[in-house]
N, C-alpha and C. Protein backbone atom coordinates (compact mmCIF):
# COMPACT_ATOMS: atom_id res chain seq x y z
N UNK A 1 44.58 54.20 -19.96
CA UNK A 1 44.32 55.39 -20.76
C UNK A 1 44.02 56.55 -19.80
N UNK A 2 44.70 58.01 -19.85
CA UNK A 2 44.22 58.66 -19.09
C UNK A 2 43.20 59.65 -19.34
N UNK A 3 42.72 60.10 -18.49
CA UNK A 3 41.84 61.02 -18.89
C UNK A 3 41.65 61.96 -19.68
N UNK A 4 42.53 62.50 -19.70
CA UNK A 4 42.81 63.67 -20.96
C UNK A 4 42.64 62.83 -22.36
N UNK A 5 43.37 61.44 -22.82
CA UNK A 5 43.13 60.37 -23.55
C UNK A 5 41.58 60.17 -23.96
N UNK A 6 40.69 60.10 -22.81
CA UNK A 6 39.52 59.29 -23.21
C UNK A 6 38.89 60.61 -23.26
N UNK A 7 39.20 61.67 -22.85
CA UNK A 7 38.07 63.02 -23.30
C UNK A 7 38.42 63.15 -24.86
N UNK A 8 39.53 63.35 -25.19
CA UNK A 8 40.68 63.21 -26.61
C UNK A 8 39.53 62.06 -27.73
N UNK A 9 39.62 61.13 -27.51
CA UNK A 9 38.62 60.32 -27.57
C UNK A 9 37.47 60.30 -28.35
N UNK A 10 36.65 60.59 -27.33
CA UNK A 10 35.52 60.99 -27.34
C UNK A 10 34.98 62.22 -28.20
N UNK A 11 35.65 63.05 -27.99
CA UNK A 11 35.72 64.16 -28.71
C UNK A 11 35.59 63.58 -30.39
N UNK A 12 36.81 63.47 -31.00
CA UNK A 12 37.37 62.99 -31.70
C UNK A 12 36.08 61.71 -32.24
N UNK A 13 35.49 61.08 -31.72
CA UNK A 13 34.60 60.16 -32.28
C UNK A 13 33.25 60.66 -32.57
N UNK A 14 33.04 62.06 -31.23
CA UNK A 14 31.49 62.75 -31.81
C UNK A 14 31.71 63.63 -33.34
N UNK A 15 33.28 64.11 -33.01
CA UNK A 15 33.46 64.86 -34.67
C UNK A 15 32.68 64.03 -35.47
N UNK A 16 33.42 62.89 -35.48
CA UNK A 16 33.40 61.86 -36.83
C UNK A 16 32.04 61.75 -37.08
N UNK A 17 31.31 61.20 -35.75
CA UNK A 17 29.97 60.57 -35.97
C UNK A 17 29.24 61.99 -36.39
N UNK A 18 28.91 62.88 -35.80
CA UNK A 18 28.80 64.27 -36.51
C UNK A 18 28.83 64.66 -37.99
N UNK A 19 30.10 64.35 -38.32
CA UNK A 19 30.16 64.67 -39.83
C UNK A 19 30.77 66.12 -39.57
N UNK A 20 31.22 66.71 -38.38
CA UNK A 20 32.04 67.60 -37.62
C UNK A 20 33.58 67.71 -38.63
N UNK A 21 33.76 66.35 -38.13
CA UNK A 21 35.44 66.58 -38.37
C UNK A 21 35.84 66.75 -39.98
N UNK A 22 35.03 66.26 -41.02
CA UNK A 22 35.26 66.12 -42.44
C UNK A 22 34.66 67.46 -42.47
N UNK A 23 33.82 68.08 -42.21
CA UNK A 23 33.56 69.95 -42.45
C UNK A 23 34.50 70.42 -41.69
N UNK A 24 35.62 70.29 -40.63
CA UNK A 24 36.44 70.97 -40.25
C UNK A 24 37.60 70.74 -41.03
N UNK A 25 38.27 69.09 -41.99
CA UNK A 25 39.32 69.02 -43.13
C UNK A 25 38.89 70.39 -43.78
N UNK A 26 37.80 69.95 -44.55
CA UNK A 26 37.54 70.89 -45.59
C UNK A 26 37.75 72.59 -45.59
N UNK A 27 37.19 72.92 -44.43
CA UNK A 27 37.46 74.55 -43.86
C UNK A 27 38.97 74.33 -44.06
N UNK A 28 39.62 73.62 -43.53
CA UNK A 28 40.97 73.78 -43.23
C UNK A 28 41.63 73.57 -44.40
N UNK A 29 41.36 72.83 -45.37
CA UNK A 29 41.97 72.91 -46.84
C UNK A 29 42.09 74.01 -47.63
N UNK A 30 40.71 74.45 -47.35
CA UNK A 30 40.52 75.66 -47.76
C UNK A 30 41.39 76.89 -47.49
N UNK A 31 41.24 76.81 -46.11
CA UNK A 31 41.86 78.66 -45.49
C UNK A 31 43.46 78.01 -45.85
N UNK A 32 43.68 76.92 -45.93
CA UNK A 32 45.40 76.67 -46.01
C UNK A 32 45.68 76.75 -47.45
N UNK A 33 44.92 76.77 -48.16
CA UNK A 33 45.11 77.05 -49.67
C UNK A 33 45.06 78.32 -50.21
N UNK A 34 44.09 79.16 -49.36
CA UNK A 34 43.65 80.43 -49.38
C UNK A 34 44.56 81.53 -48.77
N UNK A 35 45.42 80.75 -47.77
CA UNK A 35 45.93 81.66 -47.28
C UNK A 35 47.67 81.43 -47.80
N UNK A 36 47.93 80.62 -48.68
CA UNK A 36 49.32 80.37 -49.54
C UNK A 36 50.00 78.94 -48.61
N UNK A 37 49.76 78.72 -47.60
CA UNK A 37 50.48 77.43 -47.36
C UNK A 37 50.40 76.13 -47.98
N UNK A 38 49.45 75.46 -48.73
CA UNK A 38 49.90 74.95 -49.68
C UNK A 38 50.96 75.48 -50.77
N UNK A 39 51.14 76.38 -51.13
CA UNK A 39 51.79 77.04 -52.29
C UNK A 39 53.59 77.12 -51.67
N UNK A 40 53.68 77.43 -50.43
CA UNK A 40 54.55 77.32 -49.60
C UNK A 40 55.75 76.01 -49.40
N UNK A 41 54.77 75.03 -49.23
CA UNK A 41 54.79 73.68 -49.12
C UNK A 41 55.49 72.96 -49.91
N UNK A 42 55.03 73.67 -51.15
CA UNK A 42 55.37 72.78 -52.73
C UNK A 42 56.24 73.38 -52.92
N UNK A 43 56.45 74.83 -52.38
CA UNK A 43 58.04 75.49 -52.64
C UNK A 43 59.14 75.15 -52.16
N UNK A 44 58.90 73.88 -50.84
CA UNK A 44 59.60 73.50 -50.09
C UNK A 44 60.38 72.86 -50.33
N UNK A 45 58.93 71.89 -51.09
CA UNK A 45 59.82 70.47 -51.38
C UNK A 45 60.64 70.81 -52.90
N UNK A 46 59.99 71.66 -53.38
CA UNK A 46 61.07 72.25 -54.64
C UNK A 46 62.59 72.10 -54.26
N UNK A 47 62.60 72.87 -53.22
CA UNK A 47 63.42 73.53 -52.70
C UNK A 47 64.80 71.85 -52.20
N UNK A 48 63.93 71.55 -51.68
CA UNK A 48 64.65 70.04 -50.92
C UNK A 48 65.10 69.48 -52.61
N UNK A 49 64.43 69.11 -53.31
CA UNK A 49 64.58 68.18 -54.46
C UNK A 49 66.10 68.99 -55.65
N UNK A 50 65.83 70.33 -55.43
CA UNK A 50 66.88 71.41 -55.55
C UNK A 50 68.20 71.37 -55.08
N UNK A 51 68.14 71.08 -53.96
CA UNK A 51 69.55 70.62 -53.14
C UNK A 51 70.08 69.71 -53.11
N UNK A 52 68.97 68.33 -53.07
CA UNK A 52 69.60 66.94 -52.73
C UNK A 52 69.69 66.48 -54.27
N UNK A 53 68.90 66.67 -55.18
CA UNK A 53 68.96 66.35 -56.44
C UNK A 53 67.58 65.18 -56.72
N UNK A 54 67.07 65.37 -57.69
CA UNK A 54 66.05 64.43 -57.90
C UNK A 54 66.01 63.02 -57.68
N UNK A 55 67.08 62.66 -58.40
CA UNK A 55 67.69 61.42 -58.04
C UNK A 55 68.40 60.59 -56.71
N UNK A 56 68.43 61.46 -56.04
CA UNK A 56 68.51 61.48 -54.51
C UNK A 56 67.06 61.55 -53.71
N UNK A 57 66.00 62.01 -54.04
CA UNK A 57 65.11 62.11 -53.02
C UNK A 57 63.97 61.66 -53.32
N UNK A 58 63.33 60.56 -52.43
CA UNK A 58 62.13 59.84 -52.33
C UNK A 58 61.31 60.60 -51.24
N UNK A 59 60.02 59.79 -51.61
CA UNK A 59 58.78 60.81 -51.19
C UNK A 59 58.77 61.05 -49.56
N UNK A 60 59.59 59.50 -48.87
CA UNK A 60 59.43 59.66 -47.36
C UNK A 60 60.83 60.55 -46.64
N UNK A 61 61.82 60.95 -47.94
CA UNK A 61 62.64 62.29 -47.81
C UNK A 61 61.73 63.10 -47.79
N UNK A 62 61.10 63.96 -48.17
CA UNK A 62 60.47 64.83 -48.59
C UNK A 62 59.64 64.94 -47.46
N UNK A 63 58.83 64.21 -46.92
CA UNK A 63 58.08 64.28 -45.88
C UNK A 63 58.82 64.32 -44.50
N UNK A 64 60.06 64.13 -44.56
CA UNK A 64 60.65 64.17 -43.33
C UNK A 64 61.19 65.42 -43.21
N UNK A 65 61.80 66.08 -44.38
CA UNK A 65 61.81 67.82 -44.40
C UNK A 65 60.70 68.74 -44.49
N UNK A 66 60.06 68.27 -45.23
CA UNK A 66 58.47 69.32 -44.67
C UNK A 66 57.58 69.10 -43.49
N UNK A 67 57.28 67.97 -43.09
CA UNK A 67 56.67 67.87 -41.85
C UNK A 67 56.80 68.59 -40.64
N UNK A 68 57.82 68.88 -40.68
CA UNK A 68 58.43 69.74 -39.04
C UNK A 68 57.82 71.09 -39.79
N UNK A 69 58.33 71.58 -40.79
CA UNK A 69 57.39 73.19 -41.52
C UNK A 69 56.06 73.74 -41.86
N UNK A 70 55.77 72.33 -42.38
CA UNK A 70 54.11 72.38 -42.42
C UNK A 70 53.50 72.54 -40.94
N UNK A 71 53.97 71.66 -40.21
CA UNK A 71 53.11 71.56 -38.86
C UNK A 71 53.59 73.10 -37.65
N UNK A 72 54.15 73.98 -38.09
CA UNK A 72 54.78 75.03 -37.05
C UNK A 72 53.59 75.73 -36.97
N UNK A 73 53.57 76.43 -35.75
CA UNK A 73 52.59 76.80 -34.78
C UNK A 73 53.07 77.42 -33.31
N UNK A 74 51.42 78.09 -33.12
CA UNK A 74 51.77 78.43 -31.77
C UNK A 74 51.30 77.66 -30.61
N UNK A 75 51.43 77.95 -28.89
CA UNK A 75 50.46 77.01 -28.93
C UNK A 75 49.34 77.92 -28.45
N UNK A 76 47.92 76.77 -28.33
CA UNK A 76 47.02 77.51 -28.08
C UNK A 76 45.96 77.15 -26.88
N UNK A 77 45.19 78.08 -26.17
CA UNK A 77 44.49 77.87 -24.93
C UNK A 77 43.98 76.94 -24.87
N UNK A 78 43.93 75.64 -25.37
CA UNK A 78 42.96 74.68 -24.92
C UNK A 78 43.90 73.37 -25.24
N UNK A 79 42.92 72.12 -24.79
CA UNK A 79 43.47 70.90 -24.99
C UNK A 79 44.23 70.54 -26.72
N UNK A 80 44.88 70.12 -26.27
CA UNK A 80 45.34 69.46 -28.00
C UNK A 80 44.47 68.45 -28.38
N UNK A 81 43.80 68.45 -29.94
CA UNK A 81 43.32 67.74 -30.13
C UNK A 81 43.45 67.01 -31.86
N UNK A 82 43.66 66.00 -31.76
CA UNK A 82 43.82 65.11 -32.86
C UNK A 82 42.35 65.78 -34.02
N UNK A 83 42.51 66.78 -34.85
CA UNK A 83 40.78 67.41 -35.10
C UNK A 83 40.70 67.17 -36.82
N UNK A 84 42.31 67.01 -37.61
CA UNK A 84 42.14 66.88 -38.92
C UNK A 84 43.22 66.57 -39.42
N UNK A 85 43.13 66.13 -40.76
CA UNK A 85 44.10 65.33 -41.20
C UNK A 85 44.51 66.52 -42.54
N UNK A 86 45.64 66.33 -42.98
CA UNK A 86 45.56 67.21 -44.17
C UNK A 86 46.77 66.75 -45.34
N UNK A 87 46.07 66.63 -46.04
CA UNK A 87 47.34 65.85 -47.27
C UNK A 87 47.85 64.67 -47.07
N UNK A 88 47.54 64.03 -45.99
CA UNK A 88 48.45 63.14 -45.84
C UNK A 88 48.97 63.15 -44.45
N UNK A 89 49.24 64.22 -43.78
CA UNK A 89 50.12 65.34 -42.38
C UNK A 89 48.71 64.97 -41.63
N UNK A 90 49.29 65.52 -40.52
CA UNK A 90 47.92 65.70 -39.70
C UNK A 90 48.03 66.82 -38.87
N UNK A 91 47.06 67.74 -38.43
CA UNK A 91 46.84 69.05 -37.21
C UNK A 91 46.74 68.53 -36.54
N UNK A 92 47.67 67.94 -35.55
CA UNK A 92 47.84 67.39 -34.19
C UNK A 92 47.68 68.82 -33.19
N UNK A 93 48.97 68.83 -32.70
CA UNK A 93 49.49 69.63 -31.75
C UNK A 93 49.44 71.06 -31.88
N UNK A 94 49.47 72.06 -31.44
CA UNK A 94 49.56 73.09 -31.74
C UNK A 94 50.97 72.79 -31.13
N UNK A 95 52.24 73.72 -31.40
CA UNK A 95 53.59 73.40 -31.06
C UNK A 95 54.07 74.75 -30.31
N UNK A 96 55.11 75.24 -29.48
CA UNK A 96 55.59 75.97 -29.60
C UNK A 96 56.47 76.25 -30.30
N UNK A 97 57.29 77.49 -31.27
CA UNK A 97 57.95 77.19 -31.71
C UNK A 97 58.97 78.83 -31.95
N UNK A 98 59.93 78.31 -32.18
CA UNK A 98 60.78 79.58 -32.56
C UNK A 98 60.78 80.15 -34.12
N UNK A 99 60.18 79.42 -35.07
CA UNK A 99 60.62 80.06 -36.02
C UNK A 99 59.45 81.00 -36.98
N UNK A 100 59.01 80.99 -38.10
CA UNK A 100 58.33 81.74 -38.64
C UNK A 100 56.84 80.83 -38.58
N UNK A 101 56.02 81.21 -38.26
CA UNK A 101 54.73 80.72 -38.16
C UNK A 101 54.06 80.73 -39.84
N UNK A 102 53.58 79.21 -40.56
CA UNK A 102 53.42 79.05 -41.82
C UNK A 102 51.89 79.35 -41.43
N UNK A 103 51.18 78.63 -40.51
CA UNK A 103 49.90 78.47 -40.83
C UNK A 103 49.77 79.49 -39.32
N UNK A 104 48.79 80.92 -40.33
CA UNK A 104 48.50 81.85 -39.72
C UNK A 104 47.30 81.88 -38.17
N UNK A 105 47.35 82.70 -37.67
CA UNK A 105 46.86 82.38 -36.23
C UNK A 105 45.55 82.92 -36.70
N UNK A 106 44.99 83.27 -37.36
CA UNK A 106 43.38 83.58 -37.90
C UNK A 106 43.01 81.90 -38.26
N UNK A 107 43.43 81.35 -38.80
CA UNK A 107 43.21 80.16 -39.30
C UNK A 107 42.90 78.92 -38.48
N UNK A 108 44.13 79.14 -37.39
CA UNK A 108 43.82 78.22 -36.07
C UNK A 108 43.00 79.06 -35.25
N UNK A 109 42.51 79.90 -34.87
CA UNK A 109 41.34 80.33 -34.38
C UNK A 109 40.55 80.13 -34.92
N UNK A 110 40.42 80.35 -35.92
CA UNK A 110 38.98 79.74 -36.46
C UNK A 110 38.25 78.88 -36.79
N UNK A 111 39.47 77.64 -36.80
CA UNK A 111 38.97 76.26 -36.36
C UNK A 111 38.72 76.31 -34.45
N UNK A 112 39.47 76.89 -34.26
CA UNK A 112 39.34 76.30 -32.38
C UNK A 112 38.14 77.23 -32.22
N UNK A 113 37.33 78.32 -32.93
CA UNK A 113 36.25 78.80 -32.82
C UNK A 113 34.92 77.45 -32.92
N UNK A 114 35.50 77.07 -34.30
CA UNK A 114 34.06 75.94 -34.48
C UNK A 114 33.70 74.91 -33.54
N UNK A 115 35.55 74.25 -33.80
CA UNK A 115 35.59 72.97 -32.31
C UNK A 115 34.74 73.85 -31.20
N UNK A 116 35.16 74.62 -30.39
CA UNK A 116 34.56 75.17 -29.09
C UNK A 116 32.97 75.24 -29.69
N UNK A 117 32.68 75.88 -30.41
CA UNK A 117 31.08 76.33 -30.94
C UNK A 117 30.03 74.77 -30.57
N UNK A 118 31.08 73.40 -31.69
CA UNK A 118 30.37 72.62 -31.98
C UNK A 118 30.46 71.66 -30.85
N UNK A 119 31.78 71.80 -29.75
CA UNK A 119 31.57 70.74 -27.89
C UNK A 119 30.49 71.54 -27.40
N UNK A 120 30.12 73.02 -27.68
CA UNK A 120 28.92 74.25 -26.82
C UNK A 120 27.74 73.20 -27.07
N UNK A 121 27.69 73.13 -28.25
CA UNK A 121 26.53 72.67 -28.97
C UNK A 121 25.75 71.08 -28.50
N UNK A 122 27.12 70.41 -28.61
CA UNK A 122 26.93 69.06 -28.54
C UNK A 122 27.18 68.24 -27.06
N UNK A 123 27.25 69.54 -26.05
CA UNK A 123 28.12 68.65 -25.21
C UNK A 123 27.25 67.42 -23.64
N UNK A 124 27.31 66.29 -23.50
CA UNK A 124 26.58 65.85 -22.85
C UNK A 124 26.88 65.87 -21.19
C-alpha cells in the first residue's frame, strides 16, 4: 500500500469515526440539490430512456450513461480523496475535464473548505 493509500486511509476512517463524513454526504446532497444537479441528472436519464426506448434500458444502462456526467469536474489543489458517496455514485476524483462542469466549483470548495477545516482541527 503506498503512502498516499494509507494517508487516503486514514483520513477516510477519522471522517467516519468522526461522524465527519455523513455531515459532509449530507452538505453535499444538499448544495447538489440546491444547486439543480440532481434535477439535471434525472433529465439525463430521461433523456437516455428517450432514445434507447424504455424497453431497451435497465438501471445498470442508465448508470453507465450518467456516471461519466454526474461525476465531471475540475481538478483541484489537494489530494484526491474518497470523502462521499452520493445516490448510489461516489465523489471520488476530482477529474479533469473538457466539457461543461455539472457540479459547480462553489460546491467543491466548500466541501474541500470543511475537509481542510476538519484535518486543521483533527490532525495528529
Amino acid at each position: 500500500m503506498s503512502k498516499e493509500s494509507r494517508m487516503r486511509a486514514t483520513i477516510n476512517q477519522k471522517l467516519t469515526e468522526m461522524g465527519e463524513g455523513e455531515r459532509l454526504k449530507e452538505l453535499l446532497r444538499a448544495k447538489l440539490t440546491e444547486c439543480g444537479w440532481k434535477d439535471q441528472m434525472k433529465a439525463h436519464c430521461k433523456e437516455v430512456i428517450k432514445d434507447k426506448g424504455l424497453e431497451h434500458v435497465t438501471v445498470e444502462d442508465l448508470m453507465v450513461e450518467i456516471t461519466p456526467k454526474g461525476r465531471e469536474g475540475t481538478e483541484m489543489p489537494f489530494t484526491p480523496l474518497t470523502i462521499a458517496s452520493v445516490e448510489g455514485g461516489a465523489l471520488t476524483r476530482c477529474c479533469v475535464c473538457s466539457k461543461r462542469f455539472l457540479v459547480p466549483d462553489s460546491v467543491k470548495k466548500e466541501l474541500l473548505q470543511r475537509i481542510r477545516a476538519f484535518l486543521a482541527q483533527h490532525a495528529t
